[in-house]
C-alpha atoms as a PDB file:
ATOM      1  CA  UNK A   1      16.555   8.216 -85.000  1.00  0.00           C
ATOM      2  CA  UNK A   2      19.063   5.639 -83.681  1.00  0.00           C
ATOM      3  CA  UNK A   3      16.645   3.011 -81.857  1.00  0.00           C
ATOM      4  CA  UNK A   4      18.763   3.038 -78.610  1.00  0.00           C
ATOM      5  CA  UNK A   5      17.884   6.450 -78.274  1.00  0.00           C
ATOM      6  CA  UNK A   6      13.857   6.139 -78.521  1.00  0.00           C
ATOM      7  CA  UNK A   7      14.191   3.452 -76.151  1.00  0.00           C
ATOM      8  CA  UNK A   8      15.817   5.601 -73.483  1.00  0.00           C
ATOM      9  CA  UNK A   9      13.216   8.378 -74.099  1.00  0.00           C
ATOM     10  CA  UNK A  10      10.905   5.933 -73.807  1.00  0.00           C
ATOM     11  CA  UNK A  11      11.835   4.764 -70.071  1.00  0.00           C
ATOM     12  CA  UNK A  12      12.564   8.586 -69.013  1.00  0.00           C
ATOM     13  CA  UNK A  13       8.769   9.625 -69.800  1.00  0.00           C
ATOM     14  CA  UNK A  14       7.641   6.475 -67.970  1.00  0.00           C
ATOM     15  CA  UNK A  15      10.095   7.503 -65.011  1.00  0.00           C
ATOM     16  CA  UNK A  16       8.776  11.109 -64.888  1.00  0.00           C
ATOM     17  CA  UNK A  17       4.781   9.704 -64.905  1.00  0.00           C
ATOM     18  CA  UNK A  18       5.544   7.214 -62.184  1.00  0.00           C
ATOM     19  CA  UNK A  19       8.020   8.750 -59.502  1.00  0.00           C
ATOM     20  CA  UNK A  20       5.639  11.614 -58.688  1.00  0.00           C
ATOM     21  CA  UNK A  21       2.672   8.977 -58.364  1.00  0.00           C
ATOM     22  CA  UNK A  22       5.662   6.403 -55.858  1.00  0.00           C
ATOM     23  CA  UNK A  23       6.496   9.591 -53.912  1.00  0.00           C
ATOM     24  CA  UNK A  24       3.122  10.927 -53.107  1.00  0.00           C
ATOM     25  CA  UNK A  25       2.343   7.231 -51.437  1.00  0.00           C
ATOM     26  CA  UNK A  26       5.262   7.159 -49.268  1.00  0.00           C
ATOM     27  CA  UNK A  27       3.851  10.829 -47.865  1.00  0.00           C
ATOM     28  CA  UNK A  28       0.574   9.150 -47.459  1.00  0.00           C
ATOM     29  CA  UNK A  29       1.441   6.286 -45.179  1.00  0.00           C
ATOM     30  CA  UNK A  30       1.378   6.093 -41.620  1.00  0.00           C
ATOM     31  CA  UNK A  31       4.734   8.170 -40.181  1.00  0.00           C
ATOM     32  CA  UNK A  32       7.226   6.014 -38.193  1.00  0.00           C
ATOM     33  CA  UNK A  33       6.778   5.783 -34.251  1.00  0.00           C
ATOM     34  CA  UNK A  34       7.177   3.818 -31.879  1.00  0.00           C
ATOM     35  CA  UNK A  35       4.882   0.457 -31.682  1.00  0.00           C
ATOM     36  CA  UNK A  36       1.474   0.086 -29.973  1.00  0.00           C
ATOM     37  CA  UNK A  37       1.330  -1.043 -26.219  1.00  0.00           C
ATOM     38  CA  UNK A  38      -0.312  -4.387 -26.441  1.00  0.00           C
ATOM     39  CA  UNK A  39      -3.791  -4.465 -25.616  1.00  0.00           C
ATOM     40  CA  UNK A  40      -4.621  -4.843 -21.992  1.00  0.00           C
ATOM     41  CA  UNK A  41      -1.134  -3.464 -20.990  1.00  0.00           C
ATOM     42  CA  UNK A  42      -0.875   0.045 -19.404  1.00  0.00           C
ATOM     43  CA  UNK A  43       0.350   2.878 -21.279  1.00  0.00           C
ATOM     44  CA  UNK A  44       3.428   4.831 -19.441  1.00  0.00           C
ATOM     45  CA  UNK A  45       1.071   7.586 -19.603  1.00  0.00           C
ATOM     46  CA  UNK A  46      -1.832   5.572 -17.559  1.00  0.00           C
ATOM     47  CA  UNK A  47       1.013   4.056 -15.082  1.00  0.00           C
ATOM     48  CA  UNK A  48       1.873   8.016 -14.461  1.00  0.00           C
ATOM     49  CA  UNK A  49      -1.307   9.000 -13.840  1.00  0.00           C
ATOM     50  CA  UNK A  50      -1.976   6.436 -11.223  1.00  0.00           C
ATOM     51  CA  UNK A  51       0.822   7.021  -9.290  1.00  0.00           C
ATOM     52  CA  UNK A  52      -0.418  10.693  -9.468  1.00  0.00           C
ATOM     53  CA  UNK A  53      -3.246   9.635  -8.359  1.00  0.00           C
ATOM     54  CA  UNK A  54      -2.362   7.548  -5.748  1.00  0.00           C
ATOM     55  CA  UNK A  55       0.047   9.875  -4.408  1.00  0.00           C
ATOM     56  CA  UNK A  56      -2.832  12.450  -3.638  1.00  0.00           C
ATOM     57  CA  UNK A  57      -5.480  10.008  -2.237  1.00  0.00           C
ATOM     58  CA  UNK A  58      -2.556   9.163   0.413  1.00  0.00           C
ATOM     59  CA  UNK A  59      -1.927  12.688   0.988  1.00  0.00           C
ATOM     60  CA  UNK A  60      -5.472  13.307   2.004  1.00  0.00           C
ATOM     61  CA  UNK A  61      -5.588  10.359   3.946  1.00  0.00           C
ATOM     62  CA  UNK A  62      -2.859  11.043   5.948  1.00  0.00           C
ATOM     63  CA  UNK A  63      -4.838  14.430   6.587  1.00  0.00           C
ATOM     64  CA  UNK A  64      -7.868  12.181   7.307  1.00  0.00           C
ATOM     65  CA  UNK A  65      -8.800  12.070  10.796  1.00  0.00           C
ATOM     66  CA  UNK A  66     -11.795   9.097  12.012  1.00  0.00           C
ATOM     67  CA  UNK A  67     -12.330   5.723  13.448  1.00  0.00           C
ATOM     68  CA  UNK A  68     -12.825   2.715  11.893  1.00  0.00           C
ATOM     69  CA  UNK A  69     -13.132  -0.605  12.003  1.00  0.00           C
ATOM     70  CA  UNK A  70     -11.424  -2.896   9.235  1.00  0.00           C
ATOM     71  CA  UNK A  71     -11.378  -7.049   8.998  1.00  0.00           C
ATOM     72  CA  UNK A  72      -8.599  -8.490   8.803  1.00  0.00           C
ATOM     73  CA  UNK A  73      -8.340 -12.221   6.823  1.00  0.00           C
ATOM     74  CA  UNK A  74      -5.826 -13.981   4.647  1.00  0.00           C
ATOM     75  CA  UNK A  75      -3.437 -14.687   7.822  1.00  0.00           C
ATOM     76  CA  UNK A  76      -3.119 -17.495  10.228  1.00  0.00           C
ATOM     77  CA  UNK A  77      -6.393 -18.409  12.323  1.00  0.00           C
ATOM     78  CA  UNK A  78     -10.067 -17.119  11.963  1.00  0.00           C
ATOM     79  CA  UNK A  79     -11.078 -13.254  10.502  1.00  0.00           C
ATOM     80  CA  UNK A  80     -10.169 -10.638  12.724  1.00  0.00           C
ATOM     81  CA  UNK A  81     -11.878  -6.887  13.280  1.00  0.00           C
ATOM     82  CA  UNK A  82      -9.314  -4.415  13.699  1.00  0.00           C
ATOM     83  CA  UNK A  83     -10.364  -0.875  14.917  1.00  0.00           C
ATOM     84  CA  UNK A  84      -8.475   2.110  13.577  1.00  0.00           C
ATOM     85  CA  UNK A  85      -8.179   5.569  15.421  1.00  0.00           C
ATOM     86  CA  UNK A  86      -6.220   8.894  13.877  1.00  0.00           C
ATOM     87  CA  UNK A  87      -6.810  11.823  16.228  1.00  0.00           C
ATOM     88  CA  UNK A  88      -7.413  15.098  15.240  1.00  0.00           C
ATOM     89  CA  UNK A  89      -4.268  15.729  16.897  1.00  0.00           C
ATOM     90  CA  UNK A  90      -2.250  13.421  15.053  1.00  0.00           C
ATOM     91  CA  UNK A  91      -2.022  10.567  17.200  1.00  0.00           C
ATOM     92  CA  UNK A  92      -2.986   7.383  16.298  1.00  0.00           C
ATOM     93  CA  UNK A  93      -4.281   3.786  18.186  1.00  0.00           C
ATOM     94  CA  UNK A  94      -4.272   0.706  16.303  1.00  0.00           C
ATOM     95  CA  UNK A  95      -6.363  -2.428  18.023  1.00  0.00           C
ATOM     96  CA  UNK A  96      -5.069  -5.440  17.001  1.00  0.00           C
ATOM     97  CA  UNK A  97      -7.252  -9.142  18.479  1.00  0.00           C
ATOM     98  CA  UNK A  98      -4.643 -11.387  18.620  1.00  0.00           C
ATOM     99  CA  UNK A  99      -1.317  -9.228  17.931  1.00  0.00           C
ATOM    100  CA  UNK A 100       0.525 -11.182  20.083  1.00  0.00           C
ATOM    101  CA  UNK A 101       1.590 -14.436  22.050  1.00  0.00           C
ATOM    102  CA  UNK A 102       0.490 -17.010  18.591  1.00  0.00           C
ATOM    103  CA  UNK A 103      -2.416 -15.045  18.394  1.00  0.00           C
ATOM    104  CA  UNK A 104      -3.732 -15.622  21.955  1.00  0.00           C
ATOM    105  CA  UNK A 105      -2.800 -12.192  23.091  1.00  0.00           C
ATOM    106  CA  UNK A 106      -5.042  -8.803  22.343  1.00  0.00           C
ATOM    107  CA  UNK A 107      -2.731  -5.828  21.920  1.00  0.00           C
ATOM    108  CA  UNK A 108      -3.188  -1.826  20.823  1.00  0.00           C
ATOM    109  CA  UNK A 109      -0.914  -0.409  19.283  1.00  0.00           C
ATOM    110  CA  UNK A 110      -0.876   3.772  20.405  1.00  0.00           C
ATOM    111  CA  UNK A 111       1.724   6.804  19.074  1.00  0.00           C
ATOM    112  CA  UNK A 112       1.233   9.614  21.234  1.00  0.00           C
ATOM    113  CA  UNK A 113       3.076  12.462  22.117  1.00  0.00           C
ATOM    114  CA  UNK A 114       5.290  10.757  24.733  1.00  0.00           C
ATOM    115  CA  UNK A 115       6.333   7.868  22.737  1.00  0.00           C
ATOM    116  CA  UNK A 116       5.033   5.202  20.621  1.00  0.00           C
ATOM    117  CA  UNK A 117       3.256   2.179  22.779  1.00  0.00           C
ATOM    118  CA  UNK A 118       2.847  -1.437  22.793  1.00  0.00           C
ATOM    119  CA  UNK A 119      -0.317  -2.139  25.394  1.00  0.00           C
ATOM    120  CA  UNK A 120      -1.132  -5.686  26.126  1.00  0.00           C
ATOM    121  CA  UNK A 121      -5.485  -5.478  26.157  1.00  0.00           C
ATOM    122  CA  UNK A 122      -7.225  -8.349  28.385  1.00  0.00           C
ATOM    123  CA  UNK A 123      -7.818 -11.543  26.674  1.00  0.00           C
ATOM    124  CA  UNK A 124      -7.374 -15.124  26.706  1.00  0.00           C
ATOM    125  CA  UNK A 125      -3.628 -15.157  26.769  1.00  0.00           C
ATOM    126  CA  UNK A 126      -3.323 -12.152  28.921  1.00  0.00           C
ATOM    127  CA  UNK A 127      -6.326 -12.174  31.569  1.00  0.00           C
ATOM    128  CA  UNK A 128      -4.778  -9.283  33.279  1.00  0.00           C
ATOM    129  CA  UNK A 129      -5.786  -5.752  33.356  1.00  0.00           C
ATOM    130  CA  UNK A 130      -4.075  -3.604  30.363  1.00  0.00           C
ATOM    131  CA  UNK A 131      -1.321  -2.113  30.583  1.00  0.00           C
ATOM    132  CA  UNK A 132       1.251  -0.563  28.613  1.00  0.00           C
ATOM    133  CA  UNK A 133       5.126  -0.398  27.539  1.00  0.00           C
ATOM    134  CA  UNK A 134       6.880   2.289  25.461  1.00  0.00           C
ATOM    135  CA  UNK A 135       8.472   1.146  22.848  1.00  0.00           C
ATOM    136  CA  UNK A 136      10.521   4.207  21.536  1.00  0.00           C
ATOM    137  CA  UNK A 137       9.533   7.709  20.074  1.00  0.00           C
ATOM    138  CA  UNK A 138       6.400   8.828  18.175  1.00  0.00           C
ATOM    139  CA  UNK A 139       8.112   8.152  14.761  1.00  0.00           C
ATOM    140  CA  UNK A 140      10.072   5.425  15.796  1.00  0.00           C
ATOM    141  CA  UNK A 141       9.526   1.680  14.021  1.00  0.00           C
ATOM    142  CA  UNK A 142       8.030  -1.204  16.168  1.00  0.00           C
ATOM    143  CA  UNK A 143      10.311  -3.672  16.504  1.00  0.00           C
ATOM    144  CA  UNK A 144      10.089  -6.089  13.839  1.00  0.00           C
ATOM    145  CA  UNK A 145       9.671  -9.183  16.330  1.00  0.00           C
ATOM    146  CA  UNK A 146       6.863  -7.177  17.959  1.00  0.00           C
ATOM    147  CA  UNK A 147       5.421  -5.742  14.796  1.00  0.00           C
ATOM    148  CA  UNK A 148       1.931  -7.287  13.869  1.00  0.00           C
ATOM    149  CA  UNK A 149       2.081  -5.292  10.420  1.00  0.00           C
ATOM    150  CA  UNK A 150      -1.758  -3.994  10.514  1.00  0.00           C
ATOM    151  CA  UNK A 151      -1.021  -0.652  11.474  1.00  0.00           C
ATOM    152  CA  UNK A 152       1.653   0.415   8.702  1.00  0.00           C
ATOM    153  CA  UNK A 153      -1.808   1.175   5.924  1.00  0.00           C
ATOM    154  CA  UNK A 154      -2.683   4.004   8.168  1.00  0.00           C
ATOM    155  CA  UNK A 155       1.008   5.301   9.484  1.00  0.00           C
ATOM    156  CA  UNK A 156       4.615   5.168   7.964  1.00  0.00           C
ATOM    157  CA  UNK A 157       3.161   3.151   4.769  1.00  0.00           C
ATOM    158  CA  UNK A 158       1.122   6.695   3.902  1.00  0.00           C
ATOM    159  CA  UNK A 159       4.331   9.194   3.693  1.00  0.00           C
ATOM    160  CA  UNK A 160       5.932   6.078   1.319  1.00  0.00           C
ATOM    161  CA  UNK A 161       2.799   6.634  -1.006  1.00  0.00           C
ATOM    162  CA  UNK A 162       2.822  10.197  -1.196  1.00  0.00           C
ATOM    163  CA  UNK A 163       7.006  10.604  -2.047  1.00  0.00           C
ATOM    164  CA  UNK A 164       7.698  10.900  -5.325  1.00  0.00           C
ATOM    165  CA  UNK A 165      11.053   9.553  -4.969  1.00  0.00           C
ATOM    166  CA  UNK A 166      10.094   6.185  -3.481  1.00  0.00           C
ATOM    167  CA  UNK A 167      11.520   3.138  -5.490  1.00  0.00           C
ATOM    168  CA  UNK A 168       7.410   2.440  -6.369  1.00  0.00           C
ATOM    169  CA  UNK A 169       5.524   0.561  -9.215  1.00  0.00           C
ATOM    170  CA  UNK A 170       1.849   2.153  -9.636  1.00  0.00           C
ATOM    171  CA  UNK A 171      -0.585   0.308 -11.772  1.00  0.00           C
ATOM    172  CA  UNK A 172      -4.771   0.790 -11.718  1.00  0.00           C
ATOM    173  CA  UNK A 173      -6.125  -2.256 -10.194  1.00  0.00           C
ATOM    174  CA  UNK A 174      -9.500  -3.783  -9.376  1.00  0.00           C
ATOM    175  CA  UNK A 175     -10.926  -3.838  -5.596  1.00  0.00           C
ATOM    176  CA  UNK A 176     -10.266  -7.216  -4.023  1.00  0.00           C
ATOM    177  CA  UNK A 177     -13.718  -9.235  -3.253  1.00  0.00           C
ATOM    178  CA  UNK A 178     -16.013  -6.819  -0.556  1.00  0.00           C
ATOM    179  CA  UNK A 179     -14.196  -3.361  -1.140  1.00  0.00           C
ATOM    180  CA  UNK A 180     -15.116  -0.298  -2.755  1.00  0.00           C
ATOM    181  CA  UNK A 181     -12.894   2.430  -3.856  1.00  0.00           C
ATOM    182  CA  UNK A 182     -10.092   3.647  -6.460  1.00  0.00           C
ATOM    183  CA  UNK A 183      -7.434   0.837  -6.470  1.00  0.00           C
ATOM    184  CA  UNK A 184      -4.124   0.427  -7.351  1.00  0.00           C
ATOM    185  CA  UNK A 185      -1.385  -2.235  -7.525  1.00  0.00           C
ATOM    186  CA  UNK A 186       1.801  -1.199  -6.262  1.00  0.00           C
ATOM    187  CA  UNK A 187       5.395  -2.858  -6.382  1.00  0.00           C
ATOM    188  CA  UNK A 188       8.819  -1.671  -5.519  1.00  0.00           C
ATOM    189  CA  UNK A 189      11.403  -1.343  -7.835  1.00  0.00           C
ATOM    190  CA  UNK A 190      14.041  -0.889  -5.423  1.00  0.00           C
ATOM    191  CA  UNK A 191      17.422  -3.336  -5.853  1.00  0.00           C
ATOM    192  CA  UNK A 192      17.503  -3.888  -1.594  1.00  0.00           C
ATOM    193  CA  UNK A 193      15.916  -6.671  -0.106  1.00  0.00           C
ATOM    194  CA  UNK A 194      13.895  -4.778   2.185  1.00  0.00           C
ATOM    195  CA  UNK A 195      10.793  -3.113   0.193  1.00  0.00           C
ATOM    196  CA  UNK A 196       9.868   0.708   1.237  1.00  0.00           C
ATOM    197  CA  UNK A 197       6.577  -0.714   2.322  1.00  0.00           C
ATOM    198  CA  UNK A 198       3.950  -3.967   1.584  1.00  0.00           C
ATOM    199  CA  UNK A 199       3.660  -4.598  -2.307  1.00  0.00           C
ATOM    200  CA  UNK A 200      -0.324  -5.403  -3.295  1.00  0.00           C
ATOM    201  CA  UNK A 201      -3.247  -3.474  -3.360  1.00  0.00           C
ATOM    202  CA  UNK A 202      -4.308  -0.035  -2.215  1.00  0.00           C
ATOM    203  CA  UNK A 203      -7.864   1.169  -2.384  1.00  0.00           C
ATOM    204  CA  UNK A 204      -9.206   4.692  -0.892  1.00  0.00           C
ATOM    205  CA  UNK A 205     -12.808   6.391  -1.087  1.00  0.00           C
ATOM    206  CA  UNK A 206     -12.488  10.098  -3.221  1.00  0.00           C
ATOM    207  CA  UNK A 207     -11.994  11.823   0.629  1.00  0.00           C
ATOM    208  CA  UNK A 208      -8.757   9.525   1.706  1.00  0.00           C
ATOM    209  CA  UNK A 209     -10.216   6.931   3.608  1.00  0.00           C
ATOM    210  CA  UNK A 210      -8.462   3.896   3.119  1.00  0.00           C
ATOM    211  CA  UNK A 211     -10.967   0.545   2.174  1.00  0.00           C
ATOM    212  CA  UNK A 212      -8.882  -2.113   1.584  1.00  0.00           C
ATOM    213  CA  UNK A 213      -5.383  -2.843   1.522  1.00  0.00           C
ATOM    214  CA  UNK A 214      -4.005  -6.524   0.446  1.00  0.00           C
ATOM    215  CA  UNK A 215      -0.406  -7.600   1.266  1.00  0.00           C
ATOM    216  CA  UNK A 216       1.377 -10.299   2.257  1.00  0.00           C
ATOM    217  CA  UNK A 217       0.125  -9.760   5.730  1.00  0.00           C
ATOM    218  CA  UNK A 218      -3.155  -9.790   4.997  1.00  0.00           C
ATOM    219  CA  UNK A 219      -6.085  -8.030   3.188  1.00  0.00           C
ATOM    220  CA  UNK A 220      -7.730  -5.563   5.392  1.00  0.00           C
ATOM    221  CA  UNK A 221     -11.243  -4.301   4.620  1.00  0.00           C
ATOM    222  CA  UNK A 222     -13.551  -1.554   5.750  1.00  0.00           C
ATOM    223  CA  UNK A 223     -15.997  -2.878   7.703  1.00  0.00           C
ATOM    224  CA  UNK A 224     -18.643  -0.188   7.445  1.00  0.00           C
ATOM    225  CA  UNK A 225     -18.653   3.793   6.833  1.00  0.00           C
ATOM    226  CA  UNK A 226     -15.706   5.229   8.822  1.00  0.00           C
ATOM    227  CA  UNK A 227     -16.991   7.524  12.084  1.00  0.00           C
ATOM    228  CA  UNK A 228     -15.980  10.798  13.514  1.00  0.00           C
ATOM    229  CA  UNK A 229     -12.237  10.959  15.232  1.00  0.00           C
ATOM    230  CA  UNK A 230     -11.427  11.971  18.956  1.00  0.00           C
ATOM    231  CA  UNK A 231      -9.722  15.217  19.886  1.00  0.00           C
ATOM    232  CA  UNK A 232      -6.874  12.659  20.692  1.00  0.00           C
ATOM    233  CA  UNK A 233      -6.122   9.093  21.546  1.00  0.00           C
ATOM    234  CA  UNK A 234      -5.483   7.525  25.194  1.00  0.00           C
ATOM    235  CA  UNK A 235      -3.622   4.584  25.879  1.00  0.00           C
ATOM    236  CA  UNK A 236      -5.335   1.802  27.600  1.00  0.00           C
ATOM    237  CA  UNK A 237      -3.480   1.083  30.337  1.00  0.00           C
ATOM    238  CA  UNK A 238      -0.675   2.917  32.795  1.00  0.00           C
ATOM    239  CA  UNK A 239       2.642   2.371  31.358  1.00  0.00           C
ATOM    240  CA  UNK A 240       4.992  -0.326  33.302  1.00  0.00           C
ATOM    241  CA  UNK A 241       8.432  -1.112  33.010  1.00  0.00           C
ATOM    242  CA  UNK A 242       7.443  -4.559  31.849  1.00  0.00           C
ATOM    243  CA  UNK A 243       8.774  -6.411  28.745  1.00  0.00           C
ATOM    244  CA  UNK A 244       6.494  -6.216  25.103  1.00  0.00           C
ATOM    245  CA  UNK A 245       4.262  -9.304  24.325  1.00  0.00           C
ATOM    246  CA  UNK A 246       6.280 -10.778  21.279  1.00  0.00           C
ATOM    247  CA  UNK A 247       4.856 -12.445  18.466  1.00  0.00           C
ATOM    248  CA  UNK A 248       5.295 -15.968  19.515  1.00  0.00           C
ATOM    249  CA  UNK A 249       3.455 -18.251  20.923  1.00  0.00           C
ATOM    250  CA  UNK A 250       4.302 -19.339  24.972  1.00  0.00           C
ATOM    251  CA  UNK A 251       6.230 -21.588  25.778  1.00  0.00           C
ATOM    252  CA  UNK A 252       4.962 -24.743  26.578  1.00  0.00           C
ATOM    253  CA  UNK A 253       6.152 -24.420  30.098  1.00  0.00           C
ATOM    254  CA  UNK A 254       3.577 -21.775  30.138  1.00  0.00           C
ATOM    255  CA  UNK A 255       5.930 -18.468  30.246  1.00  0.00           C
ATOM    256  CA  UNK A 256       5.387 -15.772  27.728  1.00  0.00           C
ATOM    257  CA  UNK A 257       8.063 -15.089  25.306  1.00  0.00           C
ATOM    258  CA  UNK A 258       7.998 -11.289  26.210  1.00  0.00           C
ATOM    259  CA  UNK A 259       9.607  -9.388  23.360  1.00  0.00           C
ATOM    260  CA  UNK A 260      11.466 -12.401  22.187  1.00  0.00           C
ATOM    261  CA  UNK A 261       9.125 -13.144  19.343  1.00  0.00           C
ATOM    262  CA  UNK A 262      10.565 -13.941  15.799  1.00  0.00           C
ATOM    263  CA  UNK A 263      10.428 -11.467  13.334  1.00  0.00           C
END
């Protein structure tokens, strides 16, 4: 036999014992997909879930009714205790020490079913009985001049939460320092400059009941174990035709910057 044909029968039985054998390892090895999150990042499944999550804690704590007390630290001046009230009727009374005036002012804030209501509360900056002044409808925003921010956790902030549809970022998170509860970081992903609500940190107990919530504005904190609800709020003072208490401080002629604070 010619040698050049031995040697190509030679090289076809080595081809038809080796292919086979190459084959049967490129079956065995790992199929092609797409590359491990890196460890300590969350999945897109585990980012779902929390917003899921989220979404229903807020749902049942906008169907939470109690009273509560929260502290309020990480702004300007000492810790503040900030008492929380959603009716069983639906209205709501937020007291904030120190809402107003630079902080020397106490102020509730109060949505009822006439209106929504700023009411200036006695204190250092405002020795005067309470009284009140209506600052729009039940749904309507506070002004943001007047707004002291501490009220939107347990309001507007909670229909945000719950919509699907909202620009939002939801990530697990861990409780700040003193609160209990399921957290969760949350950021907006929205282009506009305004944000559908304060980006940070959400925590709620399994029955709604918001424990801490950490924004630029603050972190707030439940105090203790949240109590029972009235059958509906009362504001603290008749309602005069008097300007809000804005967010400034007086002037130093004495006079109170009513309404006139900076947002």
């Amino acid at each position: 036999m010619h040698p050049h044909l031995r040697v190509a029968r030679r090289l076809t039985g080595v081809l038809a014992l080796t292919l086979p054998a190459l084959l049967a390892a490129c079956a065995d090895g790992p199929p092609a997909g797409p590359a491990p999150t890196p460890s300590g990042d969350p999945t897109p499944a585990a980012i779902d879930a929390a917003r899921n999550e989220l979404a229903a804690l807020a749902a049942a704590a906008r169907d939470r009714h109690f009273t509560a007390r929260y502290a309020l630290s990480g702004v300007d001046g000492p810790d503040r205790s900030i008492v929380v009230t959603r009716a069983d009727d639906g209205t709501w009374r937020v007291d904030v020490p120190g809402g107003a005036l630079g902080g020397t002012a106490d102020i509730a804030l109060v949505a009822t079913g006439d209106g929504l209501f700023q009411c200036g509360l006695p204190s250092a900056g405002r020795p005067e009985p309470a009284s009140c002044v209506r600052l729009g409808g039940r749904t309507d925003a506070v002004p943001r001049h007047l707004d002291p921010w501490v009220q939107h956790p347990f309001t507007d902030w909670l229909e945000v939460l719950t919509d699907r549809r909202a620009p939002l970022a939801v990530s697990p998170a861990r409780p700040p320092a003193g609160a209990t509860g399921a957290c969760y970081s949350v950021d907006s992903t929205s282009a506009s400059l305004t944000a559908p609500l304060g980006v940070g940190i959400y925590c709620y107990a399994p029955d709604g009941t918001p424990t801490a919530v950490r924004t630029a504005s603050g972190t707030l904190t439940l105090s203790g174990p949240a109590g029972p609800a009235p059958a509906s709020v009362r504001l603290a003072g008749p309602v005069t035709d008097a300007d809000p208490l804005g967010r400034a401080a007086p002037s130093p002629d004495g006079s109170t910057p009513a309404g006139t604070g900076t947002g």
